[in-house]
C-alpha atoms as a PDB file:
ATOM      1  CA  UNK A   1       0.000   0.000   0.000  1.00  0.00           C
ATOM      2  CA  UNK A   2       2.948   2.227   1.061  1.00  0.00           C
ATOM      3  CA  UNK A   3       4.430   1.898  -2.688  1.00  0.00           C
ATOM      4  CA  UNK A   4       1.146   2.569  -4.125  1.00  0.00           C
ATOM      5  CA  UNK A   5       0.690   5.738  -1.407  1.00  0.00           C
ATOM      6  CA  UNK A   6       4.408   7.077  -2.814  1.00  0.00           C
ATOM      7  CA  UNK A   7       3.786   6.596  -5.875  1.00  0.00           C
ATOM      8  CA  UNK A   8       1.037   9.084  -6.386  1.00  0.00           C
ATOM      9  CA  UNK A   9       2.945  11.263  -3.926  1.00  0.00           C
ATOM     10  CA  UNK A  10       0.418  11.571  -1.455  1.00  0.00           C
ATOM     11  CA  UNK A  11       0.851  11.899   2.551  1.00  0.00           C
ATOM     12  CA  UNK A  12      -0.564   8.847   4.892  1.00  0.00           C
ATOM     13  CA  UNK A  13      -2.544  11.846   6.029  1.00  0.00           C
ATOM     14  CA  UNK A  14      -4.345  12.659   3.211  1.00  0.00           C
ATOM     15  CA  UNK A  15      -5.431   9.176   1.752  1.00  0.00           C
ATOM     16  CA  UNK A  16      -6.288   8.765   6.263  1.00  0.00           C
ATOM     17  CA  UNK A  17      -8.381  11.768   5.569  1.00  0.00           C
ATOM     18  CA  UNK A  18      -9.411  11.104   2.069  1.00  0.00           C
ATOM     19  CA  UNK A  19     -10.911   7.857   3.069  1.00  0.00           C
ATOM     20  CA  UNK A  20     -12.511   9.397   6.487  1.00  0.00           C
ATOM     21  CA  UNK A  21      -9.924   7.842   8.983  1.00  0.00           C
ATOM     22  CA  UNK A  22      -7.531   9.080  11.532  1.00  0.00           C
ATOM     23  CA  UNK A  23      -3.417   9.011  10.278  1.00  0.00           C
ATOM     24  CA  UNK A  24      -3.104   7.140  13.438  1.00  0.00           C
ATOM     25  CA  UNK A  25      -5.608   4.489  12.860  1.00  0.00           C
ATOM     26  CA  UNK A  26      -3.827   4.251   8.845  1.00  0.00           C
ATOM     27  CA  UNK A  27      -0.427   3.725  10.259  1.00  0.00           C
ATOM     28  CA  UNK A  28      -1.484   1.154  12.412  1.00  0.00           C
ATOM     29  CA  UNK A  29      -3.001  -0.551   9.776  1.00  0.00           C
ATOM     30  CA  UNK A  30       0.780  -0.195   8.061  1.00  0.00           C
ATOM     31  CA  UNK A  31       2.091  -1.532  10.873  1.00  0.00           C
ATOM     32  CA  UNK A  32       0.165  -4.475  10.934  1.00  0.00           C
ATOM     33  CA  UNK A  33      -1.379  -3.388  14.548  1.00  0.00           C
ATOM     34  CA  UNK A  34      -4.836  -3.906  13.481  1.00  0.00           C
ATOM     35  CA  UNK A  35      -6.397  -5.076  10.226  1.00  0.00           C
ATOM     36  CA  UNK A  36      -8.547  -2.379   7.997  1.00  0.00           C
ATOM     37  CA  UNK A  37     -12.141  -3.273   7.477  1.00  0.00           C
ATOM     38  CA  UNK A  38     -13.374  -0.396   5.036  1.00  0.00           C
ATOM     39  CA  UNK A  39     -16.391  -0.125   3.214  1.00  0.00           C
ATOM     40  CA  UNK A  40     -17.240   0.157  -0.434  1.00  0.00           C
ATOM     41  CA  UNK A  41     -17.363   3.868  -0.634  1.00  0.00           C
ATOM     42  CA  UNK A  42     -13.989   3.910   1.420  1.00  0.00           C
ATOM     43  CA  UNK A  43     -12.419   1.697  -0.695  1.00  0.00           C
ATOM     44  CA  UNK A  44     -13.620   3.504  -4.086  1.00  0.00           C
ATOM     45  CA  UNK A  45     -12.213   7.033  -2.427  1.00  0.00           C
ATOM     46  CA  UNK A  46      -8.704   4.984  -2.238  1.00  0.00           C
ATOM     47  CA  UNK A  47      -8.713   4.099  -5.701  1.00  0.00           C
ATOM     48  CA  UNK A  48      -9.430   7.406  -6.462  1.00  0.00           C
ATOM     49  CA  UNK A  49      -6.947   8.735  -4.025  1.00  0.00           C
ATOM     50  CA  UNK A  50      -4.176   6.579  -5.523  1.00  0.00           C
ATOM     51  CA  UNK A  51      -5.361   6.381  -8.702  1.00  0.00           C
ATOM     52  CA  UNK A  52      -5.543   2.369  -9.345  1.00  0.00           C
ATOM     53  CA  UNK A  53      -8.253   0.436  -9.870  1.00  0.00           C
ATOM     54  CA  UNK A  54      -9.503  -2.482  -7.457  1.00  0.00           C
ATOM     55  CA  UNK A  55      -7.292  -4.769  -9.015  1.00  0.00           C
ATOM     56  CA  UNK A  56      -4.278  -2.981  -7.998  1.00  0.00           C
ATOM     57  CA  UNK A  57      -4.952  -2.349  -4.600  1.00  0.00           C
ATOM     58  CA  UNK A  58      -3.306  -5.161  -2.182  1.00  0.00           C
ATOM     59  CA  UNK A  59      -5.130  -7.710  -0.221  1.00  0.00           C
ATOM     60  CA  UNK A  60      -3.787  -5.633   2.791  1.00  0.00           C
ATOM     61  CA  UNK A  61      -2.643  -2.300   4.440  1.00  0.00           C
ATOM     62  CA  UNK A  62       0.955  -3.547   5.490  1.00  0.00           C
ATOM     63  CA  UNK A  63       4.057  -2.359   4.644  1.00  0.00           C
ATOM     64  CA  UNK A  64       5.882  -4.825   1.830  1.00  0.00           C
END
C-alpha cells in the first residue's frame, strides 16, 4: 500500500483523511497493529486517491 501511497505522492494523512480515517488508525493498519475493514465507498475514495483500480490495490494495508 505504502508503494502505491508514494507513488502518487500523497501523505498517509491525506489518503487517512481522504478515506474518512484518523493518520493514526492508517499507520497502524501499516504496521500491521490492526487489520482495515473499510467499506465500499472507502475503498472507491482509495482508488481514487491513488489512482488504481480495485485490481491494484493489495489484499492488505501492510508495509511490503
Amino acid at each position: 500500500m505504502e508503494v502505491l501511497r508514494k507513488k502518487a505522492e500523497m501523505t498517509q494523512e491525506q489518503i487517512a483523511n481522504g478515506i474518512g480515517v484518523t493518520d493514526h488508525t492508517y499507520r497502524n493498519w501499516i504496521k500491521g497493529r490492526a487489520e482495515a475493514k473499510l467499506t465500499i465507498r472507502q475503498v472507491k475514495a482509495l482508488c481514487t486517491l491513488l489512482r488504481v483500480s480495485l485490481s491494484d490495490l493489495p489484499d492488505d494495508f501492510h508495509e511490503e
